[in-house]
PDB file of N, CA and C in Angstrom:
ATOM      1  N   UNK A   1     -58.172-166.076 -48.372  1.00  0.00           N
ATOM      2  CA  UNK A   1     -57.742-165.311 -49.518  1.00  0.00           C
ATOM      3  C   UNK A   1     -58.377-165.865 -50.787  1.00  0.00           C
ATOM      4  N   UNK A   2     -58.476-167.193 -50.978  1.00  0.00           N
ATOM      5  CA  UNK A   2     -59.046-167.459 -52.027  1.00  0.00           C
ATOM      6  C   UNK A   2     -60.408-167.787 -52.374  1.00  0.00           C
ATOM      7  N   UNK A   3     -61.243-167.571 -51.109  1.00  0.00           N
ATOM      8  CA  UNK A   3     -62.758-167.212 -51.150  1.00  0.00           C
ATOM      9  C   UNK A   3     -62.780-165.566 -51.495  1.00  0.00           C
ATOM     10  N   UNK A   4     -61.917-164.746 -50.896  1.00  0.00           N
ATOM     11  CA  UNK A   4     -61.994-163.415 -51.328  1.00  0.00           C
ATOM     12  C   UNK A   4     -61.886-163.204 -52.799  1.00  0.00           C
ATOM     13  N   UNK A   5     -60.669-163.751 -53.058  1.00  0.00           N
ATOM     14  CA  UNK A   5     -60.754-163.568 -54.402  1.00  0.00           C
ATOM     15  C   UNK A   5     -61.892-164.268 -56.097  1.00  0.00           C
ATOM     16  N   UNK A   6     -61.679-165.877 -55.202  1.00  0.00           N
ATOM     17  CA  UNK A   6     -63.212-166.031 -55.484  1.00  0.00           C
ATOM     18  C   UNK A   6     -64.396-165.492 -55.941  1.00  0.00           C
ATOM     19  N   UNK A   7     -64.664-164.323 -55.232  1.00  0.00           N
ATOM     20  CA  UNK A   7     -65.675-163.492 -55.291  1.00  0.00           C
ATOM     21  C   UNK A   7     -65.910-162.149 -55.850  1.00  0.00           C
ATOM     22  N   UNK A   8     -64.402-162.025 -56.359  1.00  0.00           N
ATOM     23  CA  UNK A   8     -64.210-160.626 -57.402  1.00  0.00           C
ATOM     24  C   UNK A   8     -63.789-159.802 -56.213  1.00  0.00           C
ATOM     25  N   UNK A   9     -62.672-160.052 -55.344  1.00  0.00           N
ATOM     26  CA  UNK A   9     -62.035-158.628 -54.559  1.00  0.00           C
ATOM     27  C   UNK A   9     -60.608-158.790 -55.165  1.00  0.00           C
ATOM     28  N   UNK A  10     -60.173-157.664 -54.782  1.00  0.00           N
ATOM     29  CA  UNK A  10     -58.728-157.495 -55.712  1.00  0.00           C
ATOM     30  C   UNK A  10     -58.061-157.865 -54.215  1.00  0.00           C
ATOM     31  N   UNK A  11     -56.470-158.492 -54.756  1.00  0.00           N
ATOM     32  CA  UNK A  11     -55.701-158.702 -53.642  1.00  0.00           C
ATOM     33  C   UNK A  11     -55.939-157.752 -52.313  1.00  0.00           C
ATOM     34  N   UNK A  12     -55.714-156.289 -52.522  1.00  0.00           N
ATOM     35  CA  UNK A  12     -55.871-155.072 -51.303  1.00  0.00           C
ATOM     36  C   UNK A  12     -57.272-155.537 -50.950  1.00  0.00           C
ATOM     37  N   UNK A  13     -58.081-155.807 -51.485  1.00  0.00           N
ATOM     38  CA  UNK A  13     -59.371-155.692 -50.628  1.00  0.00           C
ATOM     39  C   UNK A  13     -59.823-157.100 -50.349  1.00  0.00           C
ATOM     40  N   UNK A  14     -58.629-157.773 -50.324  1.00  0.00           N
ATOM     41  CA  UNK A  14     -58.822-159.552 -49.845  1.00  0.00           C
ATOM     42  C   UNK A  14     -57.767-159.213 -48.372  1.00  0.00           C
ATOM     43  N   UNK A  15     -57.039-158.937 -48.593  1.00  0.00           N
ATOM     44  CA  UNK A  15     -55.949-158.233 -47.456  1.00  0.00           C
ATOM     45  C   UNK A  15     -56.949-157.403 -46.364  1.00  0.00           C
ATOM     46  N   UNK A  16     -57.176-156.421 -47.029  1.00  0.00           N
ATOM     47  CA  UNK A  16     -57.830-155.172 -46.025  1.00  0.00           C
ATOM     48  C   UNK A  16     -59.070-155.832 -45.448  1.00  0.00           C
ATOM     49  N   UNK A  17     -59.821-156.172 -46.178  1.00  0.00           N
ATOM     50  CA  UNK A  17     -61.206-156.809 -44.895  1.00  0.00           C
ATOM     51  C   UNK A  17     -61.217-158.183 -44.573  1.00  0.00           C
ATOM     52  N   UNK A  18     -60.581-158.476 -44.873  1.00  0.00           N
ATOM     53  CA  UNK A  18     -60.630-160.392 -44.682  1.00  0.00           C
ATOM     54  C   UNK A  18     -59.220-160.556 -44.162  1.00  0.00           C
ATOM     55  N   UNK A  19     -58.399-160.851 -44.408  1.00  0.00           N
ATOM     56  CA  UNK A  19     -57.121-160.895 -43.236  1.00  0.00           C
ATOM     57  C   UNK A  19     -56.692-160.002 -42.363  1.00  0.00           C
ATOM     58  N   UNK A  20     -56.288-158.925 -42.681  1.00  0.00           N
ATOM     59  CA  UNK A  20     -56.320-157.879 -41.891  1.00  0.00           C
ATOM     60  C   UNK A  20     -56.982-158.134 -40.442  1.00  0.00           C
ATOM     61  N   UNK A  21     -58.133-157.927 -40.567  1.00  0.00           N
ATOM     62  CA  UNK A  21     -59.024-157.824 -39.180  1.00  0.00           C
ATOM     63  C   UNK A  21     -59.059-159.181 -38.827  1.00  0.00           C
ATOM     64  N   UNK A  22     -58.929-160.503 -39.199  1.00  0.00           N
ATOM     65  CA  UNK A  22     -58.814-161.681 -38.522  1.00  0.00           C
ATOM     66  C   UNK A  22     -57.080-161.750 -37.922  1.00  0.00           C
ATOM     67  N   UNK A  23     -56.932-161.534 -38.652  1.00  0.00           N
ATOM     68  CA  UNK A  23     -54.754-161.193 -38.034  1.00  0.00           C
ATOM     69  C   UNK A  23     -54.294-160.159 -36.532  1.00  0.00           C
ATOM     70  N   UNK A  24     -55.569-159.295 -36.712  1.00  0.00           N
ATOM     71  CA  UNK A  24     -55.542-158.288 -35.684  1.00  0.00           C
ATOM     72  C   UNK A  24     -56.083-158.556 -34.057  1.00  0.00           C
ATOM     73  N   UNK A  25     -56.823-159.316 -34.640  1.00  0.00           N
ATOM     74  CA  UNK A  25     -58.314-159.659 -33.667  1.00  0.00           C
ATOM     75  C   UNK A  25     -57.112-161.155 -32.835  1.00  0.00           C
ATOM     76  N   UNK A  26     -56.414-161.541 -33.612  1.00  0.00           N
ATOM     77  CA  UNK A  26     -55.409-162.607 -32.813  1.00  0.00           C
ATOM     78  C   UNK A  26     -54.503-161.883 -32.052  1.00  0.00           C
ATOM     79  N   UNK A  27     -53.693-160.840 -32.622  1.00  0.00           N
ATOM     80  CA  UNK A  27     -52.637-159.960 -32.470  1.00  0.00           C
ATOM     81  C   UNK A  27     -52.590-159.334 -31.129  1.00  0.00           C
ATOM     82  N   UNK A  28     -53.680-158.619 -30.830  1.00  0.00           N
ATOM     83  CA  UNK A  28     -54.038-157.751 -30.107  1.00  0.00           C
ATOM     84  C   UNK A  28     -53.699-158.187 -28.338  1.00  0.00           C
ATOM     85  N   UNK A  29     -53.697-159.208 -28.123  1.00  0.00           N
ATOM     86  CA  UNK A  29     -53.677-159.688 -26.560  1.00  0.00           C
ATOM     87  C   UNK A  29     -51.926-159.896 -26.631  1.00  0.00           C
ATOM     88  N   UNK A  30     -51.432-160.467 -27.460  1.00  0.00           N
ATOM     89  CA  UNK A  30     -49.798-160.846 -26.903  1.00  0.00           C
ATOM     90  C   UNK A  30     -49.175-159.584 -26.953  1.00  0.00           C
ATOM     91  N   UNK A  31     -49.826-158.390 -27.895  1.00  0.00           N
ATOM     92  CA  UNK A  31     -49.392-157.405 -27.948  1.00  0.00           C
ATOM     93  C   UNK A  31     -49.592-156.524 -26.802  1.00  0.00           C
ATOM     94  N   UNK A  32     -51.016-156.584 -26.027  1.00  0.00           N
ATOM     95  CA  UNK A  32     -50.814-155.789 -24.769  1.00  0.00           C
ATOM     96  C   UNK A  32     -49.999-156.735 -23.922  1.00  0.00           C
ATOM     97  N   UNK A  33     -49.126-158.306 -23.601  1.00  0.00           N
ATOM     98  CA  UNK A  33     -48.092-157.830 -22.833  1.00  0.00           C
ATOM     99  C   UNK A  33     -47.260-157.781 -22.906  1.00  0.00           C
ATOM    100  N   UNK A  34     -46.941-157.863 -24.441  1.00  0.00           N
ATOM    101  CA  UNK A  34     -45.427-157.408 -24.310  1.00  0.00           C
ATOM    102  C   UNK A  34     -45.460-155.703 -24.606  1.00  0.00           C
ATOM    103  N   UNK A  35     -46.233-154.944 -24.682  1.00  0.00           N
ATOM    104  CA  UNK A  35     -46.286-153.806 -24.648  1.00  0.00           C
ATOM    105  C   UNK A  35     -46.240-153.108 -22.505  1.00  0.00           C
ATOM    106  N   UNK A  36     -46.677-154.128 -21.799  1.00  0.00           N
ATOM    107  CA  UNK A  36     -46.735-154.117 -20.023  1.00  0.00           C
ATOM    108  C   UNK A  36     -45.348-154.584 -19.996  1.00  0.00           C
ATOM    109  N   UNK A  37     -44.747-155.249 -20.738  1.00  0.00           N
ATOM    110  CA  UNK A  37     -43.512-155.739 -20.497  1.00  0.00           C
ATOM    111  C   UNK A  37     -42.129-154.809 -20.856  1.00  0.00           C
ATOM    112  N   UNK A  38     -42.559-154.356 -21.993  1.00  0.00           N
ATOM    113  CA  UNK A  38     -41.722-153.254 -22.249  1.00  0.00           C
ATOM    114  C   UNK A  38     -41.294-152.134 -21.269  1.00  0.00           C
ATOM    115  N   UNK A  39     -42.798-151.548 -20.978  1.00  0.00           N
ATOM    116  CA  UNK A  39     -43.216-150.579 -20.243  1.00  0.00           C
ATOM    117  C   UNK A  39     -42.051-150.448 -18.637  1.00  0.00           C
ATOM    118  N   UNK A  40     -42.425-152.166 -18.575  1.00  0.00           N
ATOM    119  CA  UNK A  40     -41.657-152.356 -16.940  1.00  0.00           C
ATOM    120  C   UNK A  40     -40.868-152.426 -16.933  1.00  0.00           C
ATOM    121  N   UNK A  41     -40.140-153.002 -18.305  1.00  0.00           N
ATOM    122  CA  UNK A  41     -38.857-153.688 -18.480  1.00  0.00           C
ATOM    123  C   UNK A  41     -37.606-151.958 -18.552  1.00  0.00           C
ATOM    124  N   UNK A  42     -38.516-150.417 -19.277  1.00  0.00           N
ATOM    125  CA  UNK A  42     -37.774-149.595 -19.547  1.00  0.00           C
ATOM    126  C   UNK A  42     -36.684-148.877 -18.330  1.00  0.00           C
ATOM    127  N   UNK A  43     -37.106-150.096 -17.517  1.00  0.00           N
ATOM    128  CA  UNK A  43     -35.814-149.143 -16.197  1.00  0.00           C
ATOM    129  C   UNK A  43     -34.804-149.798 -16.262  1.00  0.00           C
ATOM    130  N   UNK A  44     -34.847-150.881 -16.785  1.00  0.00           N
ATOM    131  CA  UNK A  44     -33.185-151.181 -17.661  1.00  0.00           C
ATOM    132  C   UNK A  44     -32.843-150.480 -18.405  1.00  0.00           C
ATOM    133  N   UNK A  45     -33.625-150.053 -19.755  1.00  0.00           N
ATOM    134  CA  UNK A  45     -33.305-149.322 -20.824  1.00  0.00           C
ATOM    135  C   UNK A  45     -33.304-147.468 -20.727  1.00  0.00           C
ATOM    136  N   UNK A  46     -32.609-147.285 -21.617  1.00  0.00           N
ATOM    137  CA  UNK A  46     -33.062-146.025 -22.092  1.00  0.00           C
ATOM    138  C   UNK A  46     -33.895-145.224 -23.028  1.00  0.00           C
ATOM    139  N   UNK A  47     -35.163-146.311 -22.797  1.00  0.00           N
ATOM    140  CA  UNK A  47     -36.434-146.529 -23.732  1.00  0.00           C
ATOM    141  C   UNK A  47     -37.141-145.284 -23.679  1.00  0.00           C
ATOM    142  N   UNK A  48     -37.399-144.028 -22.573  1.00  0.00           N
ATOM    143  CA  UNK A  48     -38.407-143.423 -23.117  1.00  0.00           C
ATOM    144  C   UNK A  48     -37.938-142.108 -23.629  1.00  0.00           C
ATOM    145  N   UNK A  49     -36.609-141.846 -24.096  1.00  0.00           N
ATOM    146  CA  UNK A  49     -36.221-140.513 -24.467  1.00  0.00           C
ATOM    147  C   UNK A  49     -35.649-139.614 -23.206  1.00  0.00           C
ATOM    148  N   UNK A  50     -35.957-139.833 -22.308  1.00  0.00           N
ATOM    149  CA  UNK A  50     -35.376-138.631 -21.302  1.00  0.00           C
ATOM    150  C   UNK A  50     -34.575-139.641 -20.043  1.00  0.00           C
ATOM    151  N   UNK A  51     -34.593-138.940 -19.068  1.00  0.00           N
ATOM    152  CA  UNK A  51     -33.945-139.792 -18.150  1.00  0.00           C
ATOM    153  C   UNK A  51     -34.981-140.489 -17.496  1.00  0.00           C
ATOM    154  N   UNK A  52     -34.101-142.115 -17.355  1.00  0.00           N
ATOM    155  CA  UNK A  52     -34.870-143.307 -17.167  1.00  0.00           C
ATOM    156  C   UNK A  52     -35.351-143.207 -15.510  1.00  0.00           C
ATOM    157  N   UNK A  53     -36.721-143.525 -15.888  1.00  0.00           N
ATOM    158  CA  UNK A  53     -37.718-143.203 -14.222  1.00  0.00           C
ATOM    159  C   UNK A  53     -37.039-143.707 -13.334  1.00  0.00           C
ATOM    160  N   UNK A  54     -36.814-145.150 -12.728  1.00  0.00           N
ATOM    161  CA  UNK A  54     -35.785-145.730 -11.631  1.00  0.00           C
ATOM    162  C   UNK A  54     -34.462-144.969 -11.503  1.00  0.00           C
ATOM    163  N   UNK A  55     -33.835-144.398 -12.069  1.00  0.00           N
ATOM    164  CA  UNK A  55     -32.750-143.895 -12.175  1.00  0.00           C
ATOM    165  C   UNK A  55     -32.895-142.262 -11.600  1.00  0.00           C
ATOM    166  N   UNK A  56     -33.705-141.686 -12.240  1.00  0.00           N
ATOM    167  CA  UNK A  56     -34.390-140.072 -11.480  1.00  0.00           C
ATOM    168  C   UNK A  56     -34.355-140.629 -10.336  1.00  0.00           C
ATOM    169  N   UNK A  57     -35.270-141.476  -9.841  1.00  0.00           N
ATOM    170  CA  UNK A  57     -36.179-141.420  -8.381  1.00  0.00           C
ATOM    171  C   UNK A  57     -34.886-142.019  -7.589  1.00  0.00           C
ATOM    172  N   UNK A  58     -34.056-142.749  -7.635  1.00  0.00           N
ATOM    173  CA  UNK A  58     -32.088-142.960  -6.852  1.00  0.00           C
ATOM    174  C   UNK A  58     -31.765-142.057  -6.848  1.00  0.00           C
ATOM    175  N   UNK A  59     -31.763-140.652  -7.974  1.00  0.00           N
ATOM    176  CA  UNK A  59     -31.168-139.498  -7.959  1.00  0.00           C
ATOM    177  C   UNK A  59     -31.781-138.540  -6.863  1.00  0.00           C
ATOM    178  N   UNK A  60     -33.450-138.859  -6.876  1.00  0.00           N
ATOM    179  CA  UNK A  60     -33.992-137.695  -5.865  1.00  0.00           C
ATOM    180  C   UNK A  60     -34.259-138.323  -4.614  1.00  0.00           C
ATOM    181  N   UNK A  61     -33.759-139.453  -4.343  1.00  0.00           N
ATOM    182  CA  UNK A  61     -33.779-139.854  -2.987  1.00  0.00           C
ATOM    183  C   UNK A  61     -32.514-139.532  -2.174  1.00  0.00           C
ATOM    184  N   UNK A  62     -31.289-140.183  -3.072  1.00  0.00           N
ATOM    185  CA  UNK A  62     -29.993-139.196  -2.850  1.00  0.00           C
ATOM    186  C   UNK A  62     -29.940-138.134  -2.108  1.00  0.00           C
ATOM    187  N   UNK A  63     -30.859-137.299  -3.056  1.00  0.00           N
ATOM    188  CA  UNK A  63     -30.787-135.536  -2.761  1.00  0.00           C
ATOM    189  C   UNK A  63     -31.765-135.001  -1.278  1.00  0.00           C
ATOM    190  N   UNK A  64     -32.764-135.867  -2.110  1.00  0.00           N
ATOM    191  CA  UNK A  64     -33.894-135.319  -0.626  1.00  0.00           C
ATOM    192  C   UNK A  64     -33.793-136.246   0.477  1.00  0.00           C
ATOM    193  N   UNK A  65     -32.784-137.644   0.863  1.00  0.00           N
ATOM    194  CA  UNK A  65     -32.858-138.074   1.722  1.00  0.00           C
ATOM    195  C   UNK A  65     -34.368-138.515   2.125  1.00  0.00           C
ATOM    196  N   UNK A  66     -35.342-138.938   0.998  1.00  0.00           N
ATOM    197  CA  UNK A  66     -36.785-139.314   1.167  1.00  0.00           C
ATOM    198  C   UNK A  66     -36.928-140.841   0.193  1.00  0.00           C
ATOM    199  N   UNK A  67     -36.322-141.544   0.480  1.00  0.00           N
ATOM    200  CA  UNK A  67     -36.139-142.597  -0.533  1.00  0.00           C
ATOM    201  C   UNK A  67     -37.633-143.547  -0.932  1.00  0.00           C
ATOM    202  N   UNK A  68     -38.798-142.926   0.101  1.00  0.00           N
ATOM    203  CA  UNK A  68     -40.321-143.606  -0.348  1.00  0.00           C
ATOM    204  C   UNK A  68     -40.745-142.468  -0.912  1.00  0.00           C
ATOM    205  N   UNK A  69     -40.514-141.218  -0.729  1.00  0.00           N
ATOM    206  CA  UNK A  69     -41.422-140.529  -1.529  1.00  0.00           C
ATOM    207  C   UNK A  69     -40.998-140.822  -3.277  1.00  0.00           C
ATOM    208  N   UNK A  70     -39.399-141.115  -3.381  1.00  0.00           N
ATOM    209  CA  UNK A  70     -39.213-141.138  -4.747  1.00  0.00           C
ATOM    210  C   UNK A  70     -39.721-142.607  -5.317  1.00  0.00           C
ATOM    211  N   UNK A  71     -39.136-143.462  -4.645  1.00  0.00           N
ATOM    212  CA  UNK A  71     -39.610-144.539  -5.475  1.00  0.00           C
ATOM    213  C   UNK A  71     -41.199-144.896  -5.727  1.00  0.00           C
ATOM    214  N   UNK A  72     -42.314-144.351  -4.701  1.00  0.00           N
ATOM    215  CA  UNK A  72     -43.135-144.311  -4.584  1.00  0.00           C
ATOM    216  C   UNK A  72     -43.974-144.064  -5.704  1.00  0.00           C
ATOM    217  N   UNK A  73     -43.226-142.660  -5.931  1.00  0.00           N
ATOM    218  CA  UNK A  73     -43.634-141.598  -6.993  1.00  0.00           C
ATOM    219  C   UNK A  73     -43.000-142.683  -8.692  1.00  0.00           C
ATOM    220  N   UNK A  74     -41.884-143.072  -8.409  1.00  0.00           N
ATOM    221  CA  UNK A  74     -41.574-144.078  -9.603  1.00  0.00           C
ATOM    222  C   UNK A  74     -42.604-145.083  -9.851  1.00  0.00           C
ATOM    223  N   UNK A  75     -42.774-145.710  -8.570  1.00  0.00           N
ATOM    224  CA  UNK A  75     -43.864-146.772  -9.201  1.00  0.00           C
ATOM    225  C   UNK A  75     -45.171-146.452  -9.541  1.00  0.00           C
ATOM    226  N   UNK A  76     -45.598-145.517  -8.512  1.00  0.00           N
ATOM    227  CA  UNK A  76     -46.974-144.678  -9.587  1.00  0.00           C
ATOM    228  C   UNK A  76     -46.828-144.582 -10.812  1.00  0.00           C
ATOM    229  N   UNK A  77     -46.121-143.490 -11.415  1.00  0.00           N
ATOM    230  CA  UNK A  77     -45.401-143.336 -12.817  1.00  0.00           C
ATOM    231  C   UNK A  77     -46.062-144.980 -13.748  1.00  0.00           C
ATOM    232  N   UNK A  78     -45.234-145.900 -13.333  1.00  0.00           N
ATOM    233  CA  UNK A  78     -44.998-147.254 -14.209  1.00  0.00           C
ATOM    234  C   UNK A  78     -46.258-147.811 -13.460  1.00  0.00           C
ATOM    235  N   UNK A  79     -47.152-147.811 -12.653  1.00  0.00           N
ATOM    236  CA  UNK A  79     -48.082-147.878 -12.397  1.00  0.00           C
ATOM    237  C   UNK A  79     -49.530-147.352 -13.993  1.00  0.00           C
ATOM    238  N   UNK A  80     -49.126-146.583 -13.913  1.00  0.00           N
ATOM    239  CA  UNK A  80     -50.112-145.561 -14.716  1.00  0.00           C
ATOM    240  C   UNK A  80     -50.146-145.939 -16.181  1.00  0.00           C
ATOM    241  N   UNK A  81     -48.767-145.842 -16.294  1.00  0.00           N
ATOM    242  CA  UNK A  81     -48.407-145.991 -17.757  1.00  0.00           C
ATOM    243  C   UNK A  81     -48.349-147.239 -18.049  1.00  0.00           C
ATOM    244  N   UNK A  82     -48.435-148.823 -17.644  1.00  0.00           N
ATOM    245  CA  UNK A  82     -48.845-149.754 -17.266  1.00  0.00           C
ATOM    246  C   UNK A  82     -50.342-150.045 -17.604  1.00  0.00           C
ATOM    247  N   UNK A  83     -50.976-149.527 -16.647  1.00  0.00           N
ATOM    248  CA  UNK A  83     -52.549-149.777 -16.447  1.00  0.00           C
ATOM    249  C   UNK A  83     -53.042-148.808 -17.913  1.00  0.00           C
ATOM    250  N   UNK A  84     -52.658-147.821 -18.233  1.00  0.00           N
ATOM    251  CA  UNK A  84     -53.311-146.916 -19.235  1.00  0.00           C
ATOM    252  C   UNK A  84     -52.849-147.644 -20.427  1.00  0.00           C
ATOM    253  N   UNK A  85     -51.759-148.189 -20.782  1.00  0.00           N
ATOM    254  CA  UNK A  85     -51.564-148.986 -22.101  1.00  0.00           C
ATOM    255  C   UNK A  85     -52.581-150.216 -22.167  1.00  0.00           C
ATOM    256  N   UNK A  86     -52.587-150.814 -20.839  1.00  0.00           N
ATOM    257  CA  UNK A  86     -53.722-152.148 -20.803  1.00  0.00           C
ATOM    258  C   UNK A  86     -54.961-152.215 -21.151  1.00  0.00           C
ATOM    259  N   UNK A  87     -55.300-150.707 -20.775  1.00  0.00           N
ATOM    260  CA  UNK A  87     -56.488-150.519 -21.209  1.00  0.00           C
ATOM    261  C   UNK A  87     -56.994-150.573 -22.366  1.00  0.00           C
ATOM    262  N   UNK A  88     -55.860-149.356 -23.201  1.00  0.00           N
ATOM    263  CA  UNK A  88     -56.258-149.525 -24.637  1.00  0.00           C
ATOM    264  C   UNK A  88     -56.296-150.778 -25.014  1.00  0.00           C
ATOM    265  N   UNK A  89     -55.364-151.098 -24.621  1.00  0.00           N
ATOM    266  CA  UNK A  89     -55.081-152.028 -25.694  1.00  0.00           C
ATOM    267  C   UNK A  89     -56.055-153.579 -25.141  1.00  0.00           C
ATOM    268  N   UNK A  90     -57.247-153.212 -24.203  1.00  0.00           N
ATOM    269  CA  UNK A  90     -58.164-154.028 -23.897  1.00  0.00           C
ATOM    270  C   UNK A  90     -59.378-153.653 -24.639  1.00  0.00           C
ATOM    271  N   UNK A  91     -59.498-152.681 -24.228  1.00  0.00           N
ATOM    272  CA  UNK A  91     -60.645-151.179 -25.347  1.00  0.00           C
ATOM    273  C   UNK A  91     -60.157-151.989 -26.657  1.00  0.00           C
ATOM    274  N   UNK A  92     -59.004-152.115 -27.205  1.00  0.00           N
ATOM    275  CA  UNK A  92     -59.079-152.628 -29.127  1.00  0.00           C
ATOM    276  C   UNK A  92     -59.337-154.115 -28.793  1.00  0.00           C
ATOM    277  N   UNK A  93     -58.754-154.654 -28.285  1.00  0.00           N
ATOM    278  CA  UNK A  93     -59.459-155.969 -28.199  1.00  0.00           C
ATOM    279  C   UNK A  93     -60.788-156.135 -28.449  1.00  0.00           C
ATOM    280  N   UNK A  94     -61.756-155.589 -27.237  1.00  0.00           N
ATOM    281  CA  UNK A  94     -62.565-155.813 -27.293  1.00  0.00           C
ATOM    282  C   UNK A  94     -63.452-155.354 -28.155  1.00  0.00           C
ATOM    283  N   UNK A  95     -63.392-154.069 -29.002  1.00  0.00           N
ATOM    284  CA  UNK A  95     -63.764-153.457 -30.144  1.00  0.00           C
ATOM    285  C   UNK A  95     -63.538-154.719 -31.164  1.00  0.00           C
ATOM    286  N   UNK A  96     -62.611-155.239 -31.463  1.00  0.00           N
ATOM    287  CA  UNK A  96     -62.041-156.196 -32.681  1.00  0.00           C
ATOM    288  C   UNK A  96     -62.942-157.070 -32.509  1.00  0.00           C
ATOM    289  N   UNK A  97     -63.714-157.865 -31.392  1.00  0.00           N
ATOM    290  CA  UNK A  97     -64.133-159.480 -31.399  1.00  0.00           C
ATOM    291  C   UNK A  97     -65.544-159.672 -32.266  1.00  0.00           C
ATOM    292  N   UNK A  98     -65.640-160.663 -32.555  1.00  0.00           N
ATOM    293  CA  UNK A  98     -67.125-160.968 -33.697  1.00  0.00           C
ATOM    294  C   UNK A  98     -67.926-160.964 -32.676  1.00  0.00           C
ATOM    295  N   UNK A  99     -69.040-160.450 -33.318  1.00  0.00           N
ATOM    296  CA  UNK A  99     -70.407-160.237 -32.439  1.00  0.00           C
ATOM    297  C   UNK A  99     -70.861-161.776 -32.151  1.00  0.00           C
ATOM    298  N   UNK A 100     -71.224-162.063 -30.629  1.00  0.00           N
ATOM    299  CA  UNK A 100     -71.970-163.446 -30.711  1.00  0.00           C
ATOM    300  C   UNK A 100     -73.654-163.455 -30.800  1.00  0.00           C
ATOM    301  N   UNK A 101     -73.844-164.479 -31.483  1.00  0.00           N
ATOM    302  CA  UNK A 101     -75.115-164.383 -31.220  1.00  0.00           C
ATOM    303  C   UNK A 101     -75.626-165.142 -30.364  1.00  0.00           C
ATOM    304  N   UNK A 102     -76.679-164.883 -29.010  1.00  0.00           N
ATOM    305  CA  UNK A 102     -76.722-166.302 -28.103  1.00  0.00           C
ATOM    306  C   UNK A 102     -78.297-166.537 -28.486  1.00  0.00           C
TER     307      UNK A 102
END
């Protein structure tokens, strides 16, 4: 901050390109797992707005007497949504890191 400012940037633009993106570029990995953690953790909760996935797939095994097709179908589900958050949030990682030079 005080090389930024140093150099004639105003606080916002000592923030916005100089901490900012070094704060992010740290951020980014604990955040994809506790974002995998969440994800797995929501069959305790009533985290995604509708009825909670583990809880459907007990309900339609119940009914259909098929208790692998449902849970099956549950863990795909948290499978997906799992692996597709990781990604991004590997995709920003790796977008964020300083170029090396070798």
């Amino acid at each position: 901050m005080t090389a930024a400012r140093a150099i004639g940037m105003s606080r916002l633009q000592s923030i916005q390109y100089i901490i900012l993106p070094q704060a992010l570029r740290l951020a980014i990995p604990p955040w994809s797992n506790e974002a995998s953690i969440v994800l797995k953790d929501s069959s305790l909760v009533y985290a995604l707005g509708v009825s909670e996935i583990l809880r459907r797939a007990q309900q339609l095994s119940a009914t259909t007497q098929q208790p692998l097709l449902a849970y099956g179908t549950a863990a795909l589900i948290y499978f997906i949504l799992v692996f597709t958050t990781n990604r991004a949030l590997d995709y920003l990682s790796r977008r964020s890191k300083l170029p090396t030079h070798a």
